[in-house]
Every structure is written in C-alpha cells, then in structure tokens.
Protein backbone atom coordinates (compact mmCIF):
# COMPACT_ATOMS: atom_id res chain seq x y z
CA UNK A 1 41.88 21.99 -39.35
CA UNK A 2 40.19 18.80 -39.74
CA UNK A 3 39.25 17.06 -43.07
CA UNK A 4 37.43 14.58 -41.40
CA UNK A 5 33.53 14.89 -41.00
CA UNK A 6 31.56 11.38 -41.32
CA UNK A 7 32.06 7.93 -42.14
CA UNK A 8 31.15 5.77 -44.28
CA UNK A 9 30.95 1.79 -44.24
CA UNK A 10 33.40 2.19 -41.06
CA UNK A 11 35.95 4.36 -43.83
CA UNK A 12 36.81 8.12 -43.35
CA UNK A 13 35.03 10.68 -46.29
CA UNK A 14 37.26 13.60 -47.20
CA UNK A 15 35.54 16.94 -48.16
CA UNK A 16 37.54 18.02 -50.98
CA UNK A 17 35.55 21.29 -51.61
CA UNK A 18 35.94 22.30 -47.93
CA UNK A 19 39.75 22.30 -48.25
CA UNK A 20 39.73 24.80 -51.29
CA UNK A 21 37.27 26.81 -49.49
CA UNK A 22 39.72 27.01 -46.54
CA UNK A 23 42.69 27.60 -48.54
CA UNK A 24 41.24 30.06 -50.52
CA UNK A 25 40.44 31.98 -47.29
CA UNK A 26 43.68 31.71 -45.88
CA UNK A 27 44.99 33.48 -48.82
CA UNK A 28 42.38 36.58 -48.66
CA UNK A 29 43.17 36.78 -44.69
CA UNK A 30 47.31 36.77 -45.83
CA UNK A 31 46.58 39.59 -48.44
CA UNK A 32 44.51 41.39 -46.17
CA UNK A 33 47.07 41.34 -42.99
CA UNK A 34 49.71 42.63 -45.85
CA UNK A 35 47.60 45.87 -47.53
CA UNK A 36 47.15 46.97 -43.77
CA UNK A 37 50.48 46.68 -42.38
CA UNK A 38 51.53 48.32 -45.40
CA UNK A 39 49.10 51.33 -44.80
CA UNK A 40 49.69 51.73 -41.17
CA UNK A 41 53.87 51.95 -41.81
CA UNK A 42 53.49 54.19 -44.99
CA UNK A 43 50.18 56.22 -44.79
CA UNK A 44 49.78 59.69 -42.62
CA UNK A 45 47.86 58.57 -39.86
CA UNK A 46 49.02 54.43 -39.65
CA UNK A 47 49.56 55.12 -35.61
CA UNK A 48 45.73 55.95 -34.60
CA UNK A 49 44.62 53.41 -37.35
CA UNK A 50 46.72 50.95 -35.75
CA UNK A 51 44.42 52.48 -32.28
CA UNK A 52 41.31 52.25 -34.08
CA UNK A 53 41.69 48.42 -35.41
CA UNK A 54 42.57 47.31 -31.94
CA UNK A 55 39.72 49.20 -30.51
CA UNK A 56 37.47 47.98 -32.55
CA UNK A 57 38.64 44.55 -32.56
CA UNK A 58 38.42 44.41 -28.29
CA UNK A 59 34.71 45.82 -28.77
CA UNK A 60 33.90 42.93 -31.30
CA UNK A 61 35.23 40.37 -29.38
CA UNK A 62 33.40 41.21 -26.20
CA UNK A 63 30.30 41.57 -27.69
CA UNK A 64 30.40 38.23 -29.24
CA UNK A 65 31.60 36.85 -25.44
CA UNK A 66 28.07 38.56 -23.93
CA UNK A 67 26.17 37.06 -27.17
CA UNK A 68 27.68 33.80 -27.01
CA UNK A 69 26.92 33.17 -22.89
CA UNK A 70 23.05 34.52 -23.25
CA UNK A 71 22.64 32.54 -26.43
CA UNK A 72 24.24 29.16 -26.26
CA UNK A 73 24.60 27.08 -29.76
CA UNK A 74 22.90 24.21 -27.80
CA UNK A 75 18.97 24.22 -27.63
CA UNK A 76 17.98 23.77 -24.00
CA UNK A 77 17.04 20.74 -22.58
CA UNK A 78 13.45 21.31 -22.57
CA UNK A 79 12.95 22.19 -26.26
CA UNK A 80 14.50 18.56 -27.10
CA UNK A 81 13.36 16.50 -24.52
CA UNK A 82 17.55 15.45 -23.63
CA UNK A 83 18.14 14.38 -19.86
CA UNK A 84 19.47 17.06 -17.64
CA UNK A 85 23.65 17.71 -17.73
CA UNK A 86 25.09 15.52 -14.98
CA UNK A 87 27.72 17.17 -13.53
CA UNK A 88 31.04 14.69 -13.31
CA UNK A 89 32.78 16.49 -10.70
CA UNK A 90 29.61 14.71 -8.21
CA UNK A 91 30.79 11.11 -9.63
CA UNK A 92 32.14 8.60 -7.48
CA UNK A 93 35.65 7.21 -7.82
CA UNK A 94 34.52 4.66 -10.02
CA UNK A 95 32.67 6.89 -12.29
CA UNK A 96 29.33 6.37 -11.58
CA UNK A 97 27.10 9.61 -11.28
CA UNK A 98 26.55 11.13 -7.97
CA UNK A 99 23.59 12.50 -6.66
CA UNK A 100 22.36 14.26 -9.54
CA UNK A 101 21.98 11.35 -11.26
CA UNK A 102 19.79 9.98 -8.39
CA UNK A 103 17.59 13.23 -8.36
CA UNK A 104 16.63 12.50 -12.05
CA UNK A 105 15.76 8.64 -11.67
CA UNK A 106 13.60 9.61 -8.57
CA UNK A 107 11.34 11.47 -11.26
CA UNK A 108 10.51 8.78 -13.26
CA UNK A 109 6.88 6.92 -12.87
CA UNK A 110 5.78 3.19 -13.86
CA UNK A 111 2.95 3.32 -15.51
CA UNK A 112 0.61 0.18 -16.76
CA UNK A 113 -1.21 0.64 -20.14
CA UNK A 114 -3.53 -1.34 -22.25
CA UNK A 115 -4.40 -0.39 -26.23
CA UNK A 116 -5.41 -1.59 -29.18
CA UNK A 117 -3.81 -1.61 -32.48
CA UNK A 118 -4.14 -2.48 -35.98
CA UNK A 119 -3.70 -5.96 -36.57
CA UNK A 120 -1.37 -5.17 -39.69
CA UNK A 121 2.50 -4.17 -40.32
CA UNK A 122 4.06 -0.88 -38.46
CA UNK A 123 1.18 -0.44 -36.16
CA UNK A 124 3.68 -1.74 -33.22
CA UNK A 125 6.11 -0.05 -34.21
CA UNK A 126 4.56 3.73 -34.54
CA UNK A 127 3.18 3.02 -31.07
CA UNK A 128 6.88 2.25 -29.70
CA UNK A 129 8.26 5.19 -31.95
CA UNK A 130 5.79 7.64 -30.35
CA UNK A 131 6.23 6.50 -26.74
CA UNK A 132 10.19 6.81 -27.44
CA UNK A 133 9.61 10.35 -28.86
CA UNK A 134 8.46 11.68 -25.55
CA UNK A 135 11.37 9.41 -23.31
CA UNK A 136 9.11 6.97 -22.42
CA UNK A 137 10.94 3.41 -21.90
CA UNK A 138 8.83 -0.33 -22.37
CA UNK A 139 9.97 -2.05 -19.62
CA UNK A 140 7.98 -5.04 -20.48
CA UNK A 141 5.52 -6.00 -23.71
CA UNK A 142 2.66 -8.16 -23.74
CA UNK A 143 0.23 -8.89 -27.15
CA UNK A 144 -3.47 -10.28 -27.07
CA UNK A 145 -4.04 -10.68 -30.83
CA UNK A 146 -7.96 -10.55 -30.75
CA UNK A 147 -10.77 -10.99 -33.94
CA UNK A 148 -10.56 -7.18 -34.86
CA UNK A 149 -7.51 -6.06 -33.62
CA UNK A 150 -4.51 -6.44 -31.41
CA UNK A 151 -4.32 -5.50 -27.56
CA UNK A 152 -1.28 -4.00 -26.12
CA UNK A 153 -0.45 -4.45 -22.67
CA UNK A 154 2.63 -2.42 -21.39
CA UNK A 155 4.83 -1.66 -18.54
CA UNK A 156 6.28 1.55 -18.95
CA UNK A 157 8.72 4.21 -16.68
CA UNK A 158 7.78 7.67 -17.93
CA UNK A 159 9.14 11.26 -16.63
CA UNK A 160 7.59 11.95 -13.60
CA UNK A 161 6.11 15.59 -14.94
CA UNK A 162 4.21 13.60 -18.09
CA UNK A 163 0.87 13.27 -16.49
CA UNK A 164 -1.19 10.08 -17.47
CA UNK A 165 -3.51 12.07 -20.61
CA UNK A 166 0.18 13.07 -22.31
CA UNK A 167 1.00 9.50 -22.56
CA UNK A 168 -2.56 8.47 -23.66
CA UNK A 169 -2.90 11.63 -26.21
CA UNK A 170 0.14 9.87 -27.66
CA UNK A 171 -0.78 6.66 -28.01
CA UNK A 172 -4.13 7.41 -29.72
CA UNK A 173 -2.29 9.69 -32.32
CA UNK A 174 0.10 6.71 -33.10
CA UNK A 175 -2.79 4.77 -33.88
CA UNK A 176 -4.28 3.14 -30.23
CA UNK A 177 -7.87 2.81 -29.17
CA UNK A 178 -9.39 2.52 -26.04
CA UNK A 179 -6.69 3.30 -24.21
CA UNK A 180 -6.70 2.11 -20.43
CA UNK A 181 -3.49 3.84 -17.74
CA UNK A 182 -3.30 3.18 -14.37
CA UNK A 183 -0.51 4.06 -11.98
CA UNK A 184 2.00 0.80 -11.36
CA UNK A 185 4.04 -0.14 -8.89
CA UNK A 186 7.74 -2.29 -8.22
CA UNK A 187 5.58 -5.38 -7.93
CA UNK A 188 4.36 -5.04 -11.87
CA UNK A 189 8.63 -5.17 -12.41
CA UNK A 190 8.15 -8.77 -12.01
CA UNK A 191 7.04 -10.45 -15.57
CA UNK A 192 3.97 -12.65 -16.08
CA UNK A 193 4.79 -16.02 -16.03
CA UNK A 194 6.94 -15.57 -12.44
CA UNK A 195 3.67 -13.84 -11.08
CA UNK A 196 1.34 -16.74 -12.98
CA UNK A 197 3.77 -19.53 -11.09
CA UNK A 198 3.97 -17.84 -7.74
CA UNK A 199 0.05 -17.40 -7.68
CA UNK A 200 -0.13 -21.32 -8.67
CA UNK A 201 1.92 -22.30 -5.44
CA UNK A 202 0.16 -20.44 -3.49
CA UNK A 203 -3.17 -21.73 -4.65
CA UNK A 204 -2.03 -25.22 -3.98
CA UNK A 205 -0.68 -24.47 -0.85
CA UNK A 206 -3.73 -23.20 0.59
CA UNK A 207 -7.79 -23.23 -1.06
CA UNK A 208 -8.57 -20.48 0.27
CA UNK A 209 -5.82 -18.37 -1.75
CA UNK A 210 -7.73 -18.74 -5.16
CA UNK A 211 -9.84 -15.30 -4.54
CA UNK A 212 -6.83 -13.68 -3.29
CA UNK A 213 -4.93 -15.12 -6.47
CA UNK A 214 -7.52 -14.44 -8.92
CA UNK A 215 -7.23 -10.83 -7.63
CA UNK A 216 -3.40 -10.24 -7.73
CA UNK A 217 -3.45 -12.07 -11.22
CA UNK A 218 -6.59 -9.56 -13.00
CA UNK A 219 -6.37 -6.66 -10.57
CA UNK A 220 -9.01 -4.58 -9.34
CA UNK A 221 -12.12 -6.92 -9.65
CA UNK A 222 -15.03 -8.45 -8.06
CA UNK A 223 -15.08 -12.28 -7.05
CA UNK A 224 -18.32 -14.01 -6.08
CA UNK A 225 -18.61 -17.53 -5.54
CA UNK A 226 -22.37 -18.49 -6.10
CA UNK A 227 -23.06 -21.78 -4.47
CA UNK A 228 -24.84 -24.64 -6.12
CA UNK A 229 -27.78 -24.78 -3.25
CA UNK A 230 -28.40 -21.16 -1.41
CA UNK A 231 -27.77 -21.40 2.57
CA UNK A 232 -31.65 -20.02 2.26
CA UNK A 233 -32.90 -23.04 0.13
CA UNK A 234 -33.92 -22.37 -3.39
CA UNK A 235 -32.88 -21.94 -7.18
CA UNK A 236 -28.95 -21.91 -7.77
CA UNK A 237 -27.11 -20.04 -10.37
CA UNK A 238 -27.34 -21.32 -14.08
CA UNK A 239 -24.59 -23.59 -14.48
CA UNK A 240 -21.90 -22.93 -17.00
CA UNK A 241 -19.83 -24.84 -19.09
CA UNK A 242 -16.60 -26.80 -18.48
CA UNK A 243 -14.71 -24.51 -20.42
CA UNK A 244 -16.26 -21.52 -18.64
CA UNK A 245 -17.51 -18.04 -20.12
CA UNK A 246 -16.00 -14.91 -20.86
CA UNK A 247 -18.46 -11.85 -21.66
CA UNK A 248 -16.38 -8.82 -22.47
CA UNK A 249 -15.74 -7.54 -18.12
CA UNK A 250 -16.78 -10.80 -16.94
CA UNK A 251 -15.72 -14.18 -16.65
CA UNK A 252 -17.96 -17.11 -15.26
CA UNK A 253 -16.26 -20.65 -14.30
CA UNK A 254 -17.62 -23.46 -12.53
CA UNK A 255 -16.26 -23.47 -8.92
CA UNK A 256 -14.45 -26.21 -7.54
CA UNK A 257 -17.01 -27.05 -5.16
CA UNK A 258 -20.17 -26.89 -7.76
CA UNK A 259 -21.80 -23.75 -8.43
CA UNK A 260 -20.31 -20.35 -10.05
CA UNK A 261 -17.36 -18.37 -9.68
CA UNK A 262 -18.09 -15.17 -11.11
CA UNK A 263 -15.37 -12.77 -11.94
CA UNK A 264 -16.48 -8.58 -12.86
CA UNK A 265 -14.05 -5.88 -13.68
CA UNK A 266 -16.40 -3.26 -15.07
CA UNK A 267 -13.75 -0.51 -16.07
CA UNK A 268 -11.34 -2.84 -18.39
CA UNK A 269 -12.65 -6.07 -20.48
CA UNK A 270 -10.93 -9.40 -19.70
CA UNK A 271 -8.35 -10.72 -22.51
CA UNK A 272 -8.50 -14.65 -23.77
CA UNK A 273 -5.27 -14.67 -22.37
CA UNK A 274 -6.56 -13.48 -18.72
CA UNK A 275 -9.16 -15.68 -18.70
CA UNK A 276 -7.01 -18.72 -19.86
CA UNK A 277 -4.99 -17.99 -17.12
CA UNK A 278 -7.71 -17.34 -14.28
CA UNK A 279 -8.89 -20.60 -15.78
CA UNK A 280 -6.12 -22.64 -15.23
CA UNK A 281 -6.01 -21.33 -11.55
CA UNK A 282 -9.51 -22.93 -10.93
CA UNK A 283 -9.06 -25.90 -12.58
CA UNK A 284 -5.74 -26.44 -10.51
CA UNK A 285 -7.36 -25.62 -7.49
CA UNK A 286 -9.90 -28.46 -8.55
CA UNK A 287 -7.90 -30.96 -8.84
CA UNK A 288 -6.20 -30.74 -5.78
CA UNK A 289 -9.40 -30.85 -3.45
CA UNK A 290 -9.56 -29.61 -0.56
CA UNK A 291 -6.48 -28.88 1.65
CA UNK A 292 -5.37 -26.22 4.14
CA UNK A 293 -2.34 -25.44 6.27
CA UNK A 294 -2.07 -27.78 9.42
CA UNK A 295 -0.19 -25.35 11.28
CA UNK A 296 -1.28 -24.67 15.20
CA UNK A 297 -0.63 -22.74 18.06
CA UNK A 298 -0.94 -23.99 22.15
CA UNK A 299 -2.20 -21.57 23.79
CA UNK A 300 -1.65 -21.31 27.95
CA UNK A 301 -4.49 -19.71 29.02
CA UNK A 302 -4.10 -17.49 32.57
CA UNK A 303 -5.94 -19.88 34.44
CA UNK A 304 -3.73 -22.54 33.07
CA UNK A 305 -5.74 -24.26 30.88
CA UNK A 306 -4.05 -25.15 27.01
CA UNK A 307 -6.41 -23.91 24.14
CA UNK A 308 -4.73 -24.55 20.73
CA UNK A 309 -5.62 -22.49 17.35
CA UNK A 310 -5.53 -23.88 14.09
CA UNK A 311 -7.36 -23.66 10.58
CA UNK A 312 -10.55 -24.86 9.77
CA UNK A 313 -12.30 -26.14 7.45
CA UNK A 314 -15.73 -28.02 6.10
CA UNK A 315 -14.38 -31.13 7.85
CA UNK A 316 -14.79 -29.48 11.06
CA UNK A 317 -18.74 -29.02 10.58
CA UNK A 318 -20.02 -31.49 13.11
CA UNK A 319 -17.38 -29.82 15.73
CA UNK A 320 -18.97 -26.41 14.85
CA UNK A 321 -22.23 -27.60 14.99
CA UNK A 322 -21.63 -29.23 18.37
CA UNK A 323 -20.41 -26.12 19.81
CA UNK A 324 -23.48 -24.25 18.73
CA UNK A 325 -25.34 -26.58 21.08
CA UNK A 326 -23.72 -25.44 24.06
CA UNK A 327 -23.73 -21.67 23.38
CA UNK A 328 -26.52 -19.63 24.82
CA UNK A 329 -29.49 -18.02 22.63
CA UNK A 330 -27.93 -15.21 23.34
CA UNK A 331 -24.53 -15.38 22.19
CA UNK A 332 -26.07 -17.06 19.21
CA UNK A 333 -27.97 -13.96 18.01
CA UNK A 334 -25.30 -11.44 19.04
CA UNK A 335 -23.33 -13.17 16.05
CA UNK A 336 -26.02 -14.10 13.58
CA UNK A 337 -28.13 -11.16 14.01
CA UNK A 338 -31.57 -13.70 13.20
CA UNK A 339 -33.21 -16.85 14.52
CA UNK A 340 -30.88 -18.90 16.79
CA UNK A 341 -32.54 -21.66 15.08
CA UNK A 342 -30.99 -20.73 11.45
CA UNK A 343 -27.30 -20.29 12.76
CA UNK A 344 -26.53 -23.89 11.57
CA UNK A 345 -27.46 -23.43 8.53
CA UNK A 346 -24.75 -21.09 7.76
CA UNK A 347 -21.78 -22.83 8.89
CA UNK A 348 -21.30 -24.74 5.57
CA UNK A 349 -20.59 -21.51 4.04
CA UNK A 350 -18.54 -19.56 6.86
CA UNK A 351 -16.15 -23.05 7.02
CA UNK A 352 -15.57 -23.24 3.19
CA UNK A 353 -12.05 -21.99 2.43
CA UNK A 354 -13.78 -20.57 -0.93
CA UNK A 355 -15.37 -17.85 0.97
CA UNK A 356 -12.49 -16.91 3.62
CA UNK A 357 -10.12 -18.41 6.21
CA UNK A 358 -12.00 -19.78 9.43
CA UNK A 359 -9.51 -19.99 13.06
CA UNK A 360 -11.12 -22.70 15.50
CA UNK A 361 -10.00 -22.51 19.06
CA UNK A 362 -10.24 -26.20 20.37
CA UNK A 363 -9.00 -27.47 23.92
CA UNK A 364 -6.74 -30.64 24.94
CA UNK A 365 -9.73 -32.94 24.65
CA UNK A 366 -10.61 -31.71 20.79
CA UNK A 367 -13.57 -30.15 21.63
CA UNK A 368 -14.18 -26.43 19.60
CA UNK A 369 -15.46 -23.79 21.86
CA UNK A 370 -13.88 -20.61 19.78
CA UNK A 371 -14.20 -20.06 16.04
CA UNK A 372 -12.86 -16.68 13.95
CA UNK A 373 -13.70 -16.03 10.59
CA UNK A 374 -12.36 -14.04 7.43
CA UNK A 375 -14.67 -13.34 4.95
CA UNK A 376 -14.46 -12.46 1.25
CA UNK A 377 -17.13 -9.82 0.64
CA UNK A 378 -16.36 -8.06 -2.42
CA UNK A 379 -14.17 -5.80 -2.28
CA UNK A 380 -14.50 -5.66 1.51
CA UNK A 381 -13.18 -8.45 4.25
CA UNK A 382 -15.45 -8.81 7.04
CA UNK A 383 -14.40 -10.61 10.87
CA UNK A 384 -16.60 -12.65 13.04
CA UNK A 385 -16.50 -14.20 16.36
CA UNK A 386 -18.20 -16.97 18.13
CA UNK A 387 -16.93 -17.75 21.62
CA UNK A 388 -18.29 -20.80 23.84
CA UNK A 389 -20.32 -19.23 27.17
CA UNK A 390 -18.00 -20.73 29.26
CA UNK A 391 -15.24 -19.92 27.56
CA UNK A 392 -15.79 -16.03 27.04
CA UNK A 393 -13.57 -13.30 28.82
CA UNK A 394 -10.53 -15.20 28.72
CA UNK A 395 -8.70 -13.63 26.00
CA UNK A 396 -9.72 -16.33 23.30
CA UNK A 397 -11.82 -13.92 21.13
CA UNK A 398 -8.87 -11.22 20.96
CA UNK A 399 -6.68 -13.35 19.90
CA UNK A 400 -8.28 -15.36 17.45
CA UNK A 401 -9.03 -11.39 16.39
CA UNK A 402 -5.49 -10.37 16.35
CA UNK A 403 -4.72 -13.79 13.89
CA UNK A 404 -7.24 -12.95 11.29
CA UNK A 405 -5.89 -9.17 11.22
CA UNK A 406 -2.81 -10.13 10.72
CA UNK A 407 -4.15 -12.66 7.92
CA UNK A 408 -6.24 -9.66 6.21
CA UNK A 409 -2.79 -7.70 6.25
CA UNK A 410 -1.27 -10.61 4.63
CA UNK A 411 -3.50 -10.65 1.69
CA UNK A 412 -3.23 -6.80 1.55
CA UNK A 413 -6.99 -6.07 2.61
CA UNK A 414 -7.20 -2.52 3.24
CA UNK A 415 -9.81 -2.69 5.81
CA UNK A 416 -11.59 -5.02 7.80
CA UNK A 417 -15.29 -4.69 9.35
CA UNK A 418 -17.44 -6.47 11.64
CA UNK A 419 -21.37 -6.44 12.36
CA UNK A 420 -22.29 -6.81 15.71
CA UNK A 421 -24.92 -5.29 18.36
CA UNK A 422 -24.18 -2.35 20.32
CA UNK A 423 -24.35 -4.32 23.71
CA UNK A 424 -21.83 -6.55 22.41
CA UNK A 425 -19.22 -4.72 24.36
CA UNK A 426 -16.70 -7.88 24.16
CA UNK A 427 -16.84 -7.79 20.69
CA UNK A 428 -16.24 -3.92 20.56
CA UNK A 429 -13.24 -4.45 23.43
CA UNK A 430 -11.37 -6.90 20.74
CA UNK A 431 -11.69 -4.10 18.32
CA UNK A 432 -9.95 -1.60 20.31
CA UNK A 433 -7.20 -3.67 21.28
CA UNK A 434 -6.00 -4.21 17.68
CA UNK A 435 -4.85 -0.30 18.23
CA UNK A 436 -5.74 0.36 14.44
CA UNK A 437 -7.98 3.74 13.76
CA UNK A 438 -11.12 2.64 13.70
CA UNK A 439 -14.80 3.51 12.51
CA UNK A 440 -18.03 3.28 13.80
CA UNK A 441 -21.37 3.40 12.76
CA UNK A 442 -24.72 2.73 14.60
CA UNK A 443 -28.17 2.06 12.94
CA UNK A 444 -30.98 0.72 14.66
CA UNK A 445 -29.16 -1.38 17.55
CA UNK A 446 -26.58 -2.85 14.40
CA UNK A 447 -23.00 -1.33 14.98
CA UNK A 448 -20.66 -1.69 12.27
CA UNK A 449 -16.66 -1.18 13.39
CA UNK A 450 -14.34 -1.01 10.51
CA UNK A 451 -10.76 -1.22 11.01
CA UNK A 452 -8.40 0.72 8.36
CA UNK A 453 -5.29 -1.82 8.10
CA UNK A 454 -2.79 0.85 6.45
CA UNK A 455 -0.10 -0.57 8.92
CA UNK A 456 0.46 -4.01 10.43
CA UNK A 457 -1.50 -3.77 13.85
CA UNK A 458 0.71 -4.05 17.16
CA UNK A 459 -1.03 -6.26 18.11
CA UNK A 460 -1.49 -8.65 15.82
CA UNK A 461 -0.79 -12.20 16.22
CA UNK A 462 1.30 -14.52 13.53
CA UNK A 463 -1.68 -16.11 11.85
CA UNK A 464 -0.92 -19.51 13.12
CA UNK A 465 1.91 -21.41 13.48
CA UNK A 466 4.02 -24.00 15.91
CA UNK A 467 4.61 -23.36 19.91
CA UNK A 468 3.23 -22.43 22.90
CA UNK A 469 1.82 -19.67 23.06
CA UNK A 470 0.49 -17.69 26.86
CA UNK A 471 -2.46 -15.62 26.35
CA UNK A 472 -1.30 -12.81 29.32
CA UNK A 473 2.18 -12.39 27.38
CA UNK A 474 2.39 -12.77 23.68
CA UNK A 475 6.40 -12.08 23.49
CA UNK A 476 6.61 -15.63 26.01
CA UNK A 477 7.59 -18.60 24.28
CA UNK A 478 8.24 -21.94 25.53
C-alpha cells in the first residue's frame, strides 16, 4: 500500500483520509473471513458452502480476466492521439528503438504554411496550442508583422494520415485567416538566412543565377525582365523607383541592366520581408556588374581540329555578330524563324546573362562559329542552336546541347523545349541523342520538341569546365 500520490513543490503529500479508508476496510474483510470460517466449521452444511464460495469465487475471477483483456483501462491510441506502443524487445543494444520506431517516423509529412493572426496577446500561442493538439510539431517559425495583422510562416512535420484541410480547419478555428499549405520538402529543413546567404554567393558568382535565385528564394513565381529599349524598337516599360514596388502578388524592381524586373506569384501575396530580401538580391547583383564563370573546355574534334567551349556573354556581341556573316540565309532562318536580316538584332538579348546562359564554341584562332543558348521563359526553359555552315555535322551542336541540358538540370528545370522547322533534321538528331523522353508537336512547318528532364540525361555533358575534351569519346581525357 502506498501513501504516496503527488507532489508538491518537489515534497511528498500524504492522503490521510485514504489510510482510514483502507484500514477501515481491512477490518470489515478480517470480520468477514472470521463469521464464515466460523459458519462453515459449526453450521450443517459448512462442507458444500465451503464448495459453493470457491465456485463462485473461480467464476468471478475469470469473468473479470475475459472483461479485463476485451476492455483495457487504457483508451486506445486513436481516441487520444498518443504514438503507437514501441515494442522494446525490437531495440538495439544501446536502446534505441528498432524498426517500429522507423515505421512511425516514415509517416510523418513536412508541410509549409502561411496565416494570419491577430496582432494582439495569445493569438500565437492558440495557433501553436491547436497545431500541438493534433501532434503537429513547428520545426521552424517565421513572423511578418503587417498594418492589420500578423503573418505566420511555418515549417511543420505532421502525421502522414492528417491530410492538408485537417491542418488548415485547425488553424482557422484557432484564429488564422487566409490560410496558404503546400507540401515541403528536406530542402525547406534548412532556415532562412543559410538559404538567403547561399542564394547571395551564388548570385555573385554567376549573373545569370539571379532568376534562378529569385525563384528558390519566393518559390513558385514568374520572372520577367522587361528591357529598357524592345529588341523590336519602341516604348519601354514605365520605370520604377529605386526602392522598387510591391503590389500585393507582385513585386517590380529596376533591373541591373535598366529596365524592369517583374516578379508575379498570383496564388500567395509577397511579404515586406520577401521583397526586402528579393531586393537585396538585385541590388547585389548590381553592384557587382557583369561577370560570368571563365571556365572552358578543348574540344578535339574527329578530324583533329581543337574547338574550345566556354560562357558567353554581351562582350562577345561583335564575335556573334561576325559569325552571323558567314552563316548561310538558310541556317539563319532555320534558327530565327523570320527575316535573316533581323537575326542581329536579337543577339543583345540571347547574350545577356539576365535572360539565360549562352555556350560559344570558338576555335584556336578565337573566332566563334557555334553558339548554345538557355533561355528563361517563364516558367519554361527553352534551347537554341546556331552552328557555322562549315562547321555543321561535326558533333559541335550536340554537344553544346548536351552542356545546356545538363545546365537546365542544374537549376532544376523540369523540361526543356526548342522551336525549330521540321526539315531541321540536325537539330531534331541532337534531341534524340540526349536519350530523355521526348515530345513533339508540329504546326504549320514549326516543330516544337520538349524534353522532360526528370533524370540527369546520359548524355549530358559537365556544363563547362577545364581539359581536353574529344568529341568521338566523351569518357577520354587528356
């Protein structure tokens, strides 16, 4: 018998009443056990009494066995929401839990939410107290305090069978409004300012990271950079302020290179905090000027001839423009599907790290007779080739192909297209060999192949780097 049930300020409470209560019964059970042995050794029939009492007494107790095994004390698991049992005996010598452990932590799903609150005392906290309620754990907090209210932005790790409108039905009857939940992944584990710096080096290493930082930093979105002067001649985009613009689900800035950089994300409204961030990426990126990895590879060509590929940029315009000379009207309009006499026009724009990467193929002498591009559209990255005349079937364009792939992959495009005309059948060749599935579609002469990147292509080159390089056997190295 135990006197002890609580403490109190760390000190042991003693239940005075209970003892009486349990004395008192101790002395009925005594004076009981006495009356009945005295019956069964004097009375007439104390033998089959004696049978009876013991019969009796076997029934009871097996009857409360059957009760107590369908009927457990405990409420199960799924009435209070408690983690499953883990069996001990599947523990490891050091104690840890085995694989039943495992089985439950493979249930659980990250989830990213965004809501707003009551700007006033406890609105927090009956948020937290109803995401708690239902096992939900904050694995990270962020707060946008805002004119009317304060927005919540969490990281959470639910149970895997609460479905996304439990957790939201919760947070509105705590208190939240316009409630936004989107499935997360192990890169949201990392917190904001480690993302915010790593997105910053990047950007400085490279201009023509800032779309694909902007992206990573606000998520799904829509980046367009409106140039100052159109590649078509006339009126630019309004200018905007130093300081930028933020309009509820977009954000304009002024681009590093004049013009607009426009920013849309229709389905959740930017945060001052998002767009002082997405700010400071473009005004970094400013500053630095233009720059972009000096990397190159030597290419041996089967005929013996070096061709090396590097990144290019608006300083290699008059190159470009030089090689446009020598191509053919021909293999002009095959890649800029108008007047051969406009393709200079666009090279501005297709060199500008701002709008993509750009891969120039240049021989021993300097001269450019190959260039691949990457472009930002959207949500969408389009590929593009331009191979010198006398340069063509050599294995140039499929390679230069292969290196903006495996750039597109990089950046974690989904999918890559590019426009060309049905008779281009070099063009459609490179496609095929990056051995990706691929789609086609044909509409008046215009054939548009779109390459799904779900896996890194086989045969996809390292997007540039140092060596030599021979075209017939990419795994040869000198």
């Amino acid at each position: 018998m135990s006197d002890v049930t609580r403490t109190k300020h760390g000190r042991p409470v003693h239940h005075w009443r209970r003892d009486v209560v349990e004395l008192a019964a101790l002395f009925t059970a005594v004076a009981v056990a006495d009356g009945v042995a005295n019956l069964v050794g004097h009375g007439p029939g104390g033998p089959a009494l004696l049978v009876i009492s013991a019969l009796v007494l076997a029934s009871t107790a097996g009857f409360h066995t059957w009760w107590a095994r369908r009927h457990g004390h405990a409420p199960p698991t799924g009435d209070t929401g408690a983690r499953p049992t883990v069996d001990t005996r599947s523990a490891g010598p050091s104690g840890q839990p085995g694989d039943d452990t495992d089985a439950v932590a493979d249930t659980s799903a990250l989830w990213r939410m965004r809501t707003t609150v009551k700007d006033e005392p406890g609105s927090l906290a009956s948020l937290c107290t109803a995401l708690a309620e239902r096992r939900i754990d904050i694995l990270s907090l962020q707060t946008h305090p805002l004119a009317d209210g304060t927005v919540d932005e969490f990281l959470l790790r639910a149970p895997g069978t609460l479905e996304a409108a439990g957790i939201t039905r919760a947070v509105s009857q705590a208190g939240g409004e316009s409630t936004w939940i989107e499935r997360a992944d192990a890169h949201d584990l990392v917190d904001a300012p480690t993302r915010v710096l790593g997105l910053a080096a990047r950007t400085a290493l490279d201009a023509a990271e800032l779309p694909l930082a902007l992206r990573q930093l606000l998520g799904r979105c829509t980046i367009r950079s409106l140039p100052g002067t159109p590649v078509g001649g006339g009126r630019g985009p309004e200018p905007v302020p130093v300081e930028g613009v933020l309009e509820d689900t977009v954000m304009r800035l002024p681009a590093p290179e004049g013009g607009v950089l426009t920013v849309e994300r229709p389905y959740l409204p930017f945060t001052p905090t998002e767009f002082a961030r997405a700010r400071a990426l473009v005004d970094l990126d400013n500053r630095l000027g233009p720059r972009i990895p000096r990397g190159k590879d030597v290419l041996t060509l089967p005929e013996g001839s070096d061709i090396t590929v590097r990144r290019a940029d608006t300083g290699d315009l008059a190159a470009a423009k030089a090689m446009h000379e020598r191509c053919s009207p021909r293999t002009l309009g095959m890649r800029y599907h108008g007047p051969v006499g406009d393709a200079d026009r666009y090279l501005n724009h297709l060199l500008s790290p701002r709008f993509g990467r750009t891969l120039a193929a240049q021989t021993t002498s300097g001269r450019i007779v190959g260039l691949g591009h990457l472009l930002w559209d959207g949500d969408e990255t389009e590929v593009a080739l331009l191979i010198e005349d006398d340069w063509q079937q050599r294995g140039i364009g499929a390679e230069l192909l292969g290196r903006l792939v495996a750039m597109a992959v990089e950046a974690g495009c989904e999918s890559v297209y590019a426009v060309t005309q049905a008779s281009n059948t070099g063009m459609v060749a490179a496609m095929r060999g990056l051995e990706l599935p691929l789609d086609y579609q044909i509409e008046e002469g215009t054939l548009v192949i779109t390459a799904r990147l779900a896996t890194t292509p086989a045969a996809a080159r390292p997007p540039y780097g140092t060596g030599l390089h021979h075209l017939g056997n990419p795994a040869r190295r000198d």
